[in-house]
C-alpha atoms as a PDB file:
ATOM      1  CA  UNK A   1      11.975 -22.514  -1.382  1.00  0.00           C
ATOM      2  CA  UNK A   2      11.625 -26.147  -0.276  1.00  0.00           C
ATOM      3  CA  UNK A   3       8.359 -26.484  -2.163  1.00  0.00           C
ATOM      4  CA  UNK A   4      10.349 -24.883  -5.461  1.00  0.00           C
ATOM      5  CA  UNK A   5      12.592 -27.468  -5.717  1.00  0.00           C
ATOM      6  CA  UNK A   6       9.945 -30.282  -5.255  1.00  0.00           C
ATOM      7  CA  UNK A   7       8.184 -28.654  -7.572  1.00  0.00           C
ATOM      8  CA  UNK A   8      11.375 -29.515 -10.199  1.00  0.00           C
ATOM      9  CA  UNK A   9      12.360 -32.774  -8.934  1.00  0.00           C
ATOM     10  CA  UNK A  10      12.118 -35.567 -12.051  1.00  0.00           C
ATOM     11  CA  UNK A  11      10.169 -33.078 -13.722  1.00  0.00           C
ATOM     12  CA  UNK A  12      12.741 -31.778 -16.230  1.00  0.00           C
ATOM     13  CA  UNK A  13      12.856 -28.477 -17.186  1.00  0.00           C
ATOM     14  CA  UNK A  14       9.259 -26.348 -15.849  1.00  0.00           C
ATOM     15  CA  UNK A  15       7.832 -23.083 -16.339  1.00  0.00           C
ATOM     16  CA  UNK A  16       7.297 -20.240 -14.129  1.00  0.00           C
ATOM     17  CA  UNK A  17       3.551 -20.575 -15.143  1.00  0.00           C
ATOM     18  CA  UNK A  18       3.306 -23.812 -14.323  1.00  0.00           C
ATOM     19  CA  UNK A  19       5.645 -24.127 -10.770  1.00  0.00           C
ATOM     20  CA  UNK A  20       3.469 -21.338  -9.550  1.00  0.00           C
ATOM     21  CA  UNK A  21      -0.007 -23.160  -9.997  1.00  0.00           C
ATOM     22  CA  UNK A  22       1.722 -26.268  -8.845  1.00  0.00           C
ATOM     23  CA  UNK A  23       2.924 -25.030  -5.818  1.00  0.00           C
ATOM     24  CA  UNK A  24       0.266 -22.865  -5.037  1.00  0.00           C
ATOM     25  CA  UNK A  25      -2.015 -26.041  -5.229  1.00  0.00           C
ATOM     26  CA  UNK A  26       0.776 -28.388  -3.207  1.00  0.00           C
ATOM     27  CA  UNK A  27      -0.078 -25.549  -0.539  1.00  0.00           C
ATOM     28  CA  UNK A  28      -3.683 -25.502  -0.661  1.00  0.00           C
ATOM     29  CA  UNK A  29      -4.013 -21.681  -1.539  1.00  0.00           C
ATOM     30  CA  UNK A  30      -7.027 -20.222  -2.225  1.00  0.00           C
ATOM     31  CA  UNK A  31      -7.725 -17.443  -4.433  1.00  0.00           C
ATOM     32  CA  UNK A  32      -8.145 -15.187  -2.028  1.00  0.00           C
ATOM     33  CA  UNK A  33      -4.479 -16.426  -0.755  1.00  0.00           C
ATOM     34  CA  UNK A  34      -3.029 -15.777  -4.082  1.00  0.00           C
ATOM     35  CA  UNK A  35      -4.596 -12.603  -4.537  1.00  0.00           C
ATOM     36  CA  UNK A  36      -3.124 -11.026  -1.453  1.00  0.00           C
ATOM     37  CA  UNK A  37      -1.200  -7.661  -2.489  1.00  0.00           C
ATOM     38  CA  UNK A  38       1.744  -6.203  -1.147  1.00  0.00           C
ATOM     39  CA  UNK A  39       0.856  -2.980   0.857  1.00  0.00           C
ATOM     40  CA  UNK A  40       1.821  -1.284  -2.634  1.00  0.00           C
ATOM     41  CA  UNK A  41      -0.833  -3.084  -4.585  1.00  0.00           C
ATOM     42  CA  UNK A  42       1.231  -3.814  -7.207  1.00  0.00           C
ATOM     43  CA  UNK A  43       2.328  -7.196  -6.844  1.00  0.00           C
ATOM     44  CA  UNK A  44       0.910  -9.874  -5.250  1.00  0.00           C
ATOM     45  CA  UNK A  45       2.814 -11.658  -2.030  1.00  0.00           C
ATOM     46  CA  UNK A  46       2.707 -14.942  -3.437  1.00  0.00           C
ATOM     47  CA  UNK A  47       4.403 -14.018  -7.147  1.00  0.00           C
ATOM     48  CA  UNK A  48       7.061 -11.771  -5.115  1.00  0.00           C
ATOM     49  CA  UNK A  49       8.070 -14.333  -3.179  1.00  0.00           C
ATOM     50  CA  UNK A  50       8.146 -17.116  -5.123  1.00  0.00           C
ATOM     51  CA  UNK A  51      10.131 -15.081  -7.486  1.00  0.00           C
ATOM     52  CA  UNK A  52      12.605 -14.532  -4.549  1.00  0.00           C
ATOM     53  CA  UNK A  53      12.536 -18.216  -3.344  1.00  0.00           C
ATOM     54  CA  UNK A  54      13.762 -18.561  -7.353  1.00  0.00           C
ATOM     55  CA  UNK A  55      16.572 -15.613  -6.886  1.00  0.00           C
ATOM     56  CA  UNK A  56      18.023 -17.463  -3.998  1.00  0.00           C
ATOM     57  CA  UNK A  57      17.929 -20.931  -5.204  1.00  0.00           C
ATOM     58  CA  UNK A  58      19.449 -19.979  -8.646  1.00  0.00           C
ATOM     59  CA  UNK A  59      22.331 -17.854  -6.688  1.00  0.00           C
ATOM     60  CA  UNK A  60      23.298 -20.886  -4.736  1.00  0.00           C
ATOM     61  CA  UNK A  61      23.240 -23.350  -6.994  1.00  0.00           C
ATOM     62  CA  UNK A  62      20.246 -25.205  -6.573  1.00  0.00           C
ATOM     63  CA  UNK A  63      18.296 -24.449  -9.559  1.00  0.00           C
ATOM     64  CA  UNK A  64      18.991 -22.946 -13.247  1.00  0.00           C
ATOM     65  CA  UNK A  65      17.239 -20.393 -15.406  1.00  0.00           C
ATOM     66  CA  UNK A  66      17.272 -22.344 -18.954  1.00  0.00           C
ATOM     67  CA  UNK A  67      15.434 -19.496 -20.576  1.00  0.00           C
ATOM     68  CA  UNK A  68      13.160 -16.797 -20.345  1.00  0.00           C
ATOM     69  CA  UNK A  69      10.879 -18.570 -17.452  1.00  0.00           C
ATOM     70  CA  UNK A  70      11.948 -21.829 -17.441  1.00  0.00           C
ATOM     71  CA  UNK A  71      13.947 -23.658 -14.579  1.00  0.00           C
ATOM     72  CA  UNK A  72      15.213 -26.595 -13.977  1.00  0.00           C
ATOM     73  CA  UNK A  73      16.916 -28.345 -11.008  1.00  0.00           C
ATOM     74  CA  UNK A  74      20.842 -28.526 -10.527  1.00  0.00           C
ATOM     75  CA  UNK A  75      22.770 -31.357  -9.503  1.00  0.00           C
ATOM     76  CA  UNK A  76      23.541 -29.845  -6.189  1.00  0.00           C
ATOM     77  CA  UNK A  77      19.643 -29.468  -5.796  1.00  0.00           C
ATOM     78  CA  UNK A  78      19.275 -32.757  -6.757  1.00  0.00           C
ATOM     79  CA  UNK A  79      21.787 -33.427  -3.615  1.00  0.00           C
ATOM     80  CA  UNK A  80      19.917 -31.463  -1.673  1.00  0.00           C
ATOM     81  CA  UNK A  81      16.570 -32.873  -1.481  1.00  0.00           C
ATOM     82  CA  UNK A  82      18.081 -36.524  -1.211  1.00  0.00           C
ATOM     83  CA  UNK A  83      18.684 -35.639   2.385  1.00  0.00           C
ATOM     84  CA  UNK A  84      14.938 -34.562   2.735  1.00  0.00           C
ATOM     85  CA  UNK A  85      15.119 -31.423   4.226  1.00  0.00           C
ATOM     86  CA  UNK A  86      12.012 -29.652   6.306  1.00  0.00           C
ATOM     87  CA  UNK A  87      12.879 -26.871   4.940  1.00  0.00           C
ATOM     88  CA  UNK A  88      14.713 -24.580   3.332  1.00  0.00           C
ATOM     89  CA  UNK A  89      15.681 -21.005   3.585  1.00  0.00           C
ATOM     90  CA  UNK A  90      18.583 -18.002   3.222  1.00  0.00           C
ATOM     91  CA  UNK A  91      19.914 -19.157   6.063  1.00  0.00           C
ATOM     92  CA  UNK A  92      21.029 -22.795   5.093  1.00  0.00           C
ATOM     93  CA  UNK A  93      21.525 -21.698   1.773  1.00  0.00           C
ATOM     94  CA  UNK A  94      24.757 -19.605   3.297  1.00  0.00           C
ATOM     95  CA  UNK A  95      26.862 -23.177   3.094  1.00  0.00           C
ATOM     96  CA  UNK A  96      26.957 -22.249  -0.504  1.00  0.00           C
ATOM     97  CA  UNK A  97      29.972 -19.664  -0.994  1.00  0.00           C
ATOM     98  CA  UNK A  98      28.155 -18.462  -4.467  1.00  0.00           C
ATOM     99  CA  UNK A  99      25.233 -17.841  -2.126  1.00  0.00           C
ATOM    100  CA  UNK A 100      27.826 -15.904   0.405  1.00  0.00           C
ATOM    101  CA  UNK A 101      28.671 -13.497  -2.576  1.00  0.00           C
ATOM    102  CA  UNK A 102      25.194 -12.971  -3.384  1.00  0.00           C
ATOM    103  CA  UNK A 103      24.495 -11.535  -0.151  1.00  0.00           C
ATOM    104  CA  UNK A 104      27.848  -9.968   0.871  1.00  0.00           C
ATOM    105  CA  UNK A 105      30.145  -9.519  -1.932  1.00  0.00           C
ATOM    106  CA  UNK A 106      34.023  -9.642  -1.261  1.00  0.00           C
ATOM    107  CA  UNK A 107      35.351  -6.550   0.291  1.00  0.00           C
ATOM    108  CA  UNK A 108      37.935  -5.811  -2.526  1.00  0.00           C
ATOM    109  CA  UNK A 109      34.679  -5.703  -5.047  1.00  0.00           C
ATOM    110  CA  UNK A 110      33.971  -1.905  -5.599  1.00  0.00           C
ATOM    111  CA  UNK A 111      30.542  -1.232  -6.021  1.00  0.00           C
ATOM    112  CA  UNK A 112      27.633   0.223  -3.805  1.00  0.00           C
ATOM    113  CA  UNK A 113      25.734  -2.016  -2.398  1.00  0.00           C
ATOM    114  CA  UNK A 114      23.640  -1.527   0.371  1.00  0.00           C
ATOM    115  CA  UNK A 115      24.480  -3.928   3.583  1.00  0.00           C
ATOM    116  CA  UNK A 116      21.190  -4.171   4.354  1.00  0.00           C
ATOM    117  CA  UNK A 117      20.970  -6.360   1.268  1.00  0.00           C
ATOM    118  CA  UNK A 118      22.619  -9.254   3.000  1.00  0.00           C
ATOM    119  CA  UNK A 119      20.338  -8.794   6.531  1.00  0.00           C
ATOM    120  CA  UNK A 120      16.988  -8.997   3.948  1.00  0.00           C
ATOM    121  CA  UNK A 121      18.032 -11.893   2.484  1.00  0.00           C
ATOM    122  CA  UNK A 122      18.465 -14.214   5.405  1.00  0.00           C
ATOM    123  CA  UNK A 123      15.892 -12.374   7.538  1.00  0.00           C
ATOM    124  CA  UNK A 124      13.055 -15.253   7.395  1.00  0.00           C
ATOM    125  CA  UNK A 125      10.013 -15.210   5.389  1.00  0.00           C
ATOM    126  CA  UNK A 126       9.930 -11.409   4.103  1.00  0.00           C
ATOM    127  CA  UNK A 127      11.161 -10.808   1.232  1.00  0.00           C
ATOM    128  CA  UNK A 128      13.116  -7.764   0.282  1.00  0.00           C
ATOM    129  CA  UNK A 129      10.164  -5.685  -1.131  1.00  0.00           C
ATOM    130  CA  UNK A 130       8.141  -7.217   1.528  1.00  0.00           C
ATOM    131  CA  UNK A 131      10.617  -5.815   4.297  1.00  0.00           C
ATOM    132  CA  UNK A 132      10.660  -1.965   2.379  1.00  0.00           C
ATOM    133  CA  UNK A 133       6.926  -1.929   2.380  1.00  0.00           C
ATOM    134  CA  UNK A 134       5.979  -2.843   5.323  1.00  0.00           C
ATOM    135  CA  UNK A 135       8.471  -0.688   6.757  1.00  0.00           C
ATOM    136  CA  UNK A 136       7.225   2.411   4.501  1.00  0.00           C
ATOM    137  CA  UNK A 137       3.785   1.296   5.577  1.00  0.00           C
ATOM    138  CA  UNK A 138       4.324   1.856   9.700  1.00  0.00           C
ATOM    139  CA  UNK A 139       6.176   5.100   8.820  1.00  0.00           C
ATOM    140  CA  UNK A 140       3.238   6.454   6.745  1.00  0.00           C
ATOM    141  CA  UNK A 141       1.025   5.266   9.871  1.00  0.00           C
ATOM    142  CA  UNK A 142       3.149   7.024  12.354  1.00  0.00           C
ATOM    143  CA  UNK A 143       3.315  10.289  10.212  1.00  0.00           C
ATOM    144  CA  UNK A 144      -0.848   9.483   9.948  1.00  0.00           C
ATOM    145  CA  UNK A 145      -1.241   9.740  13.560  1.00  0.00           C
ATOM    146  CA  UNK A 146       1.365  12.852  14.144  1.00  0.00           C
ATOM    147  CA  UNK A 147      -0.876  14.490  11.425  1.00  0.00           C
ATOM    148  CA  UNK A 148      -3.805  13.828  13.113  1.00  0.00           C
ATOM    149  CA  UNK A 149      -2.595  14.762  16.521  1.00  0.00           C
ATOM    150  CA  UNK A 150      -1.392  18.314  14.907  1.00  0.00           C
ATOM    151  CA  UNK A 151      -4.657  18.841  13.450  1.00  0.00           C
ATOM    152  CA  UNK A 152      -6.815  18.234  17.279  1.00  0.00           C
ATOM    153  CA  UNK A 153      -4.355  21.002  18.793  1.00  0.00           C
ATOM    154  CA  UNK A 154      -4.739  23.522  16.388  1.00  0.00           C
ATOM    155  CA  UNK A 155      -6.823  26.600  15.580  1.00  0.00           C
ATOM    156  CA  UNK A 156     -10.335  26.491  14.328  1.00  0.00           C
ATOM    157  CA  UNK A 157      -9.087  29.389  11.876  1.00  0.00           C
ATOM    158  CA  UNK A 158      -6.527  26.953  10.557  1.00  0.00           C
ATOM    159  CA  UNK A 159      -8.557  23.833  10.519  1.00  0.00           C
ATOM    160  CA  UNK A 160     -10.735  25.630   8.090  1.00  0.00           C
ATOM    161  CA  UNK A 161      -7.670  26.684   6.054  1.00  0.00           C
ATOM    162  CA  UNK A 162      -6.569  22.586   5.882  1.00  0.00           C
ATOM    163  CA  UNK A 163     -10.173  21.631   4.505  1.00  0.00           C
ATOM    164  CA  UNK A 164     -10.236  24.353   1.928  1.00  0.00           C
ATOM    165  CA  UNK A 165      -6.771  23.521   0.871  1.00  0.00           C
ATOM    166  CA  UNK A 166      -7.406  19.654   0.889  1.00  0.00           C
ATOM    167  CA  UNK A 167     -10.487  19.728  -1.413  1.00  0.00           C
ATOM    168  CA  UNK A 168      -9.162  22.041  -4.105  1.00  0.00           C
ATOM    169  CA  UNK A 169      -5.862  19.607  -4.278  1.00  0.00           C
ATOM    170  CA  UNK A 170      -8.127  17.320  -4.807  1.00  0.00           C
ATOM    171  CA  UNK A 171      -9.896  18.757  -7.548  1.00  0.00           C
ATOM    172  CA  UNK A 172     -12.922  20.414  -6.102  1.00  0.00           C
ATOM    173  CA  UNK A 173     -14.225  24.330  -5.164  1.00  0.00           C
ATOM    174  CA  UNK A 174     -12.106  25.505  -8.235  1.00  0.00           C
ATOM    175  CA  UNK A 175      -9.022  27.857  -6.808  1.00  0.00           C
ATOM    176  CA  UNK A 176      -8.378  28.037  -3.370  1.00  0.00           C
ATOM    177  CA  UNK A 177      -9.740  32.098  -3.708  1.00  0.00           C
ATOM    178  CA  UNK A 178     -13.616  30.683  -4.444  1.00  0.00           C
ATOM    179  CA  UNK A 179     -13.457  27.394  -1.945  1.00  0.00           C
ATOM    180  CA  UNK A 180     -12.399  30.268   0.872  1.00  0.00           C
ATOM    181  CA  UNK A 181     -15.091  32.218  -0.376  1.00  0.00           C
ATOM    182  CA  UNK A 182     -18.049  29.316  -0.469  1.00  0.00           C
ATOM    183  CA  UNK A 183     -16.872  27.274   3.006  1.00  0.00           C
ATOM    184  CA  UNK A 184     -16.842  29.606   5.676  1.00  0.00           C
ATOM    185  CA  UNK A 185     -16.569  29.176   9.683  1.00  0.00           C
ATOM    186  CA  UNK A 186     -19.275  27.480  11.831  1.00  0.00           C
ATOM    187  CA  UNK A 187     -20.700  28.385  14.936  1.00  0.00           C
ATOM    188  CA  UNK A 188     -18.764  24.982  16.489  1.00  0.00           C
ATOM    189  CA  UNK A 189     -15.108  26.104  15.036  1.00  0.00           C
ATOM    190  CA  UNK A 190     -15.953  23.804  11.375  1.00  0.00           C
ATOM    191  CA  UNK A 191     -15.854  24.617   8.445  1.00  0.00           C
ATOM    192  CA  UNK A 192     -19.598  24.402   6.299  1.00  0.00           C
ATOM    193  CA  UNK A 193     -21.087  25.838   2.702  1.00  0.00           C
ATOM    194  CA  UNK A 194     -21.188  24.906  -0.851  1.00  0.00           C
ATOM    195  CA  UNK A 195     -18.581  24.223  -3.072  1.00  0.00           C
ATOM    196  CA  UNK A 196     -18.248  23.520  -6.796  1.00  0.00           C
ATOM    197  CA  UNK A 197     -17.642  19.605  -7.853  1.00  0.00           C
ATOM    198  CA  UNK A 198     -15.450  20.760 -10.525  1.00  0.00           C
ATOM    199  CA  UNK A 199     -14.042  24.134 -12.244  1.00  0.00           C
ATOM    200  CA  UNK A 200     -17.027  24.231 -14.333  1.00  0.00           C
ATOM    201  CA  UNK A 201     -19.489  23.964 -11.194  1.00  0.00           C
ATOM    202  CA  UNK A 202     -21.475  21.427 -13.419  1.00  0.00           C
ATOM    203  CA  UNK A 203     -22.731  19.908  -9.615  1.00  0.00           C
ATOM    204  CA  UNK A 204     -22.712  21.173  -5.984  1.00  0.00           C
ATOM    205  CA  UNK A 205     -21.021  19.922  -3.496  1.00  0.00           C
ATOM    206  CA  UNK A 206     -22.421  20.465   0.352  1.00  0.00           C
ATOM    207  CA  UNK A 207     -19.214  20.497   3.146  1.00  0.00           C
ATOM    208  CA  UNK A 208     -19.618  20.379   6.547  1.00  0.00           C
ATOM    209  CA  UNK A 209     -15.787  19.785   8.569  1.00  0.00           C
ATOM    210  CA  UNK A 210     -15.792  19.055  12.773  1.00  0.00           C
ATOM    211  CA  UNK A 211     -13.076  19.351  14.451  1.00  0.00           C
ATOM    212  CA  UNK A 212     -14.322  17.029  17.370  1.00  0.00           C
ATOM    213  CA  UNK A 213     -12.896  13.928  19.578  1.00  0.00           C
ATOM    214  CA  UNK A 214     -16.282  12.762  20.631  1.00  0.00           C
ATOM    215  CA  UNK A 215     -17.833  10.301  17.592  1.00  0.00           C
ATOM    216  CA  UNK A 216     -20.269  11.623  15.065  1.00  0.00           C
ATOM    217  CA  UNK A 217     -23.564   9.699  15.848  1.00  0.00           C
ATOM    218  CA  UNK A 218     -26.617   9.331  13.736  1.00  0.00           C
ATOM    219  CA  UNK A 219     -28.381  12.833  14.678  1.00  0.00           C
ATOM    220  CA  UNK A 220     -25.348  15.190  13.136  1.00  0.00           C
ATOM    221  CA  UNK A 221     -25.307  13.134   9.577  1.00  0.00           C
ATOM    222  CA  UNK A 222     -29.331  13.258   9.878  1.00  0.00           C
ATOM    223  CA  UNK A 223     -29.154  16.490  10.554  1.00  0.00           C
ATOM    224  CA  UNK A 224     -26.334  17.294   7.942  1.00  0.00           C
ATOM    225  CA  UNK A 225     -28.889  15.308   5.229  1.00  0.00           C
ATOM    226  CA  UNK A 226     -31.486  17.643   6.202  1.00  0.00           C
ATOM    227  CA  UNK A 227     -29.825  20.827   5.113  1.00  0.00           C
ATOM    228  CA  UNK A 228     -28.917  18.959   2.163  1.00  0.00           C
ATOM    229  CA  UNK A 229     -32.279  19.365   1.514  1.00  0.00           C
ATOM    230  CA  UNK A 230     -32.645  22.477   2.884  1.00  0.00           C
ATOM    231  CA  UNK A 231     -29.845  23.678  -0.041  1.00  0.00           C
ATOM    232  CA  UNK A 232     -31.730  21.414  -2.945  1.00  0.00           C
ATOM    233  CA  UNK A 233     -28.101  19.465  -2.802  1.00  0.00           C
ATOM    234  CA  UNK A 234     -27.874  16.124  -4.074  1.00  0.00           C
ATOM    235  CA  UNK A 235     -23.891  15.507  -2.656  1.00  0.00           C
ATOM    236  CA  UNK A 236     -22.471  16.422   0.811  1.00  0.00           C
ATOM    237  CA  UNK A 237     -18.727  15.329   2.382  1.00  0.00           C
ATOM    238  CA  UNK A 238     -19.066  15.408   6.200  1.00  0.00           C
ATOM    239  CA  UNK A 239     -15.456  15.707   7.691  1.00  0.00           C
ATOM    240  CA  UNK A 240     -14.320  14.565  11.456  1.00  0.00           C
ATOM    241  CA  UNK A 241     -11.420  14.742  12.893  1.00  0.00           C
ATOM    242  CA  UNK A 242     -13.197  12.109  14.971  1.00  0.00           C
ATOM    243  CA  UNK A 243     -15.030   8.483  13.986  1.00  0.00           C
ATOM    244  CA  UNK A 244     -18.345   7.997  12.846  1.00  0.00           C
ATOM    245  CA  UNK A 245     -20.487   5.477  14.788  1.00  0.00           C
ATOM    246  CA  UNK A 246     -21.896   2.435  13.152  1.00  0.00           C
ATOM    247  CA  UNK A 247     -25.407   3.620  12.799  1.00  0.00           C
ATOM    248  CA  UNK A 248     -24.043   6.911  11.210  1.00  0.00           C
ATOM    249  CA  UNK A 249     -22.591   4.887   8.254  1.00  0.00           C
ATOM    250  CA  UNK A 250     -25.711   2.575   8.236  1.00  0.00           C
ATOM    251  CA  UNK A 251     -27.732   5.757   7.990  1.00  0.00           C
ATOM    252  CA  UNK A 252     -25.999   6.730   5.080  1.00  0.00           C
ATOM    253  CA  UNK A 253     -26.369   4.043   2.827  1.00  0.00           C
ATOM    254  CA  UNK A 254     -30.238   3.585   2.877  1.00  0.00           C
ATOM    255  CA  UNK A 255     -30.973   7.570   1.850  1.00  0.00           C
ATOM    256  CA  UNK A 256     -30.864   9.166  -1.731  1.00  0.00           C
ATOM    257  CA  UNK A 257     -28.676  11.776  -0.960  1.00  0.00           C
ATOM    258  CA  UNK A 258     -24.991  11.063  -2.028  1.00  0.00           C
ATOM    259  CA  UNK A 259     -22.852  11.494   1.511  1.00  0.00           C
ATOM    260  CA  UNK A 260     -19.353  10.494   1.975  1.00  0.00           C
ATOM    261  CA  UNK A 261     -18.005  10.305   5.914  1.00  0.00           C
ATOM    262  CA  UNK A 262     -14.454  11.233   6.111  1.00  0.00           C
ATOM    263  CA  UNK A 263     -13.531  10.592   9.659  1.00  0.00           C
ATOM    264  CA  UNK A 264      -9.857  11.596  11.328  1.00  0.00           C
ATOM    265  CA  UNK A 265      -8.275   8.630  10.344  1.00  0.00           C
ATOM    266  CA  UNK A 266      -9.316   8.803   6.486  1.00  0.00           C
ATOM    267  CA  UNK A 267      -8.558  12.565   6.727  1.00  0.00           C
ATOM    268  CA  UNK A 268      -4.699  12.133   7.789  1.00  0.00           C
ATOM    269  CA  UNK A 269      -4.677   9.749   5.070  1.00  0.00           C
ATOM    270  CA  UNK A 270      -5.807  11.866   2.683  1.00  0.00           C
ATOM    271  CA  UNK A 271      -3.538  15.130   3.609  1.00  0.00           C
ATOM    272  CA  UNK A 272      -0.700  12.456   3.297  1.00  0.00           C
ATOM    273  CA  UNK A 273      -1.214  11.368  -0.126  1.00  0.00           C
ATOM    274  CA  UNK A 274      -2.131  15.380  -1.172  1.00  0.00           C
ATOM    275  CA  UNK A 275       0.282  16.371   0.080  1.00  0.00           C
ATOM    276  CA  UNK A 276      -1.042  18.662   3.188  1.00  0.00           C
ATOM    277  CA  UNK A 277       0.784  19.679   5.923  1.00  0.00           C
ATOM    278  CA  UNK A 278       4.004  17.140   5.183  1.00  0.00           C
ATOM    279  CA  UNK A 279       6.912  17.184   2.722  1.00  0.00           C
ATOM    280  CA  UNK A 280       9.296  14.687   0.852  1.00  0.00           C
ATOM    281  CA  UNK A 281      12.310  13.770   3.283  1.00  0.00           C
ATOM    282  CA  UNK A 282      13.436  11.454   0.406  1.00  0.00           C
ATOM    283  CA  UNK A 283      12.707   8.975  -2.210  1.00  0.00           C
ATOM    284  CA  UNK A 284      13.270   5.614  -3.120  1.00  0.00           C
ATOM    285  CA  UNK A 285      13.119   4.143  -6.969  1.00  0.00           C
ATOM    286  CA  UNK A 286      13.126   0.382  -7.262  1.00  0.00           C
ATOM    287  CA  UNK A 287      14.153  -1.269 -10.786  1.00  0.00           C
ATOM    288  CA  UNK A 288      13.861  -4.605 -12.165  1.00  0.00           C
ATOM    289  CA  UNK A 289      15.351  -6.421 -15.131  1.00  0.00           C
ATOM    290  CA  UNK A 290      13.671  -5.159 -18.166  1.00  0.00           C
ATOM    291  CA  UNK A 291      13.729  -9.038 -20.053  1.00  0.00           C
ATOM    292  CA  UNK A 292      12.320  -7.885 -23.113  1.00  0.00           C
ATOM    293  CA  UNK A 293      15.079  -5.344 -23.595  1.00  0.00           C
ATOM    294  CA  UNK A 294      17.213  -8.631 -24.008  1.00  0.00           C
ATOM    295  CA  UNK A 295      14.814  -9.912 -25.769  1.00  0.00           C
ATOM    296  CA  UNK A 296      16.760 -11.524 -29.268  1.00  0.00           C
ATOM    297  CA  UNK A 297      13.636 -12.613 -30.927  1.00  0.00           C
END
């Protein structure tokens, strides 16, 4: 926030464009900083929370929105950085009663409004979006590693049930009838066979699924490769409930053959977003001002 209003100081009225190369500059960010992505991907940390640091400042006073992306400081801003503050953040900003109402609106106000608002606000350097995501993020681990857990203690029949279902979510073996048919049990309680790419079976697909703890060396993808060849296939998916060592993934990348590794960890990520073997507790829909909609040009 500091930074913001520096940014503004005897500079008149600035635009968003502008303040954020300014200030991205004044704190020696590189690409690579700016670039960062929240753990959604849509929106990069450094635009969310400058466009927070902006939220707050306008709400107390400090700064105003002249038009469509353009600011420009206050004279209680000015005020503010005559003292030369070493920083600035929610929490000194609560001197500022508008700021107060912001974050906790009067208790005779009816309207729903989630407490948790006012906790977000002054809670340090995450921003609100920063706070749900992250949060969403270690609950989608946790539910990752339950999944995974599951998956170790159960059957071999119903580990081969998970992989068929999996891959014709996502789009391959056709229906779940002709992937059942084409990947049937191994001798080692996996799952192995042919399956079609797509629902025209333009390309083959080779599968071979593990349900192991111990890590998938070199020898077992060699050996998968081999039958491969053995099948005249071009593409294979090796699945783990396990890792794959380092020279396993080397391996893989210097041969012709087409071979993807999913290991356990990539596998509980993938039955998450397919939706295997969890269900939708509840759902959240975040909304933002839609500024062309008051758009009067």
């Amino acid at each position: 926030m500091l930074p913001l209003l520096r940014s503004l100081e005897d500079r008149g009225e600035q635009s968003v464009r502008d303040l954020r190369d300014k200030i991205a500059s004044d704190l020696c960010l590189t690409e690579s900083d700016r670039a960062e992505l929240l753990p959604s991907g849509k929106q990069a940390v450094y635009d969310n929370r400058l466009g927070w640091a902006k939220t707050y400042l306008d709400k107390a006073g400090l700064l105003r929105t002249v038009k469509r992306g353009v600011y420009v400081l206050t004279p209680r801003g000015k005020e503010i950085l005559s003292h030369s503050p070493e920083r600035i953040d929610a929490k000194s900003l609560e001197v500022f009663k508008e700021f107060q109402d912001f974050v906790a609106p009067p208790q005779d106000v009816e309207m729903e409004r989630p407490r948790d608002i006012a906790e977000l606000a002054v809670a340090g350097s995450a921003t609100p979006e920063e706070t749900l995501e992250n949060a969403y993020k270690d609950l989608r681990q946790k539910t990752e590693a339950e999944l995974l857990e599951t998956v170790l203690h159960s059957s071999p029949r119903f580990f081969e049930r998970l992989v068929v279902d999996l891959l014709v979510r996502m789009g391959y073996g056709g229906s779940l009838e002709e992937a059942g048919k084409a990947l049937g049990r191994s001798h080692d309680g996996g799952v192995d066979g042919m399956i079609k790419e797509d629902h025209l079976g333009l390309d083959i697909i080779y599968v071979q699924a593990k349900r192991w703890q111990n890590t998938v060396g070199r020898p077992e993808v060699q050996g998968f490769a081999g039958t491969l060849e053995g099948e005249r296939a071009r593409k294979g998916v090796f699945i783990t409930t396990a890792s794959f060592s380092k020279e396993a993934r080397e391996y893989v990348t210097k041969i012709d053959k087409k071979i993807v590794l999913i290991d356990g960890q990539r596998l509980s990520g993938l039955m998450f977003d397919f939706g295997i073997g969890v269900n939708a507790v509840g759902s959240y829909e975040l909304k933002r001002v839609d500024t062309d909609y008051f758009s009067e040009e």
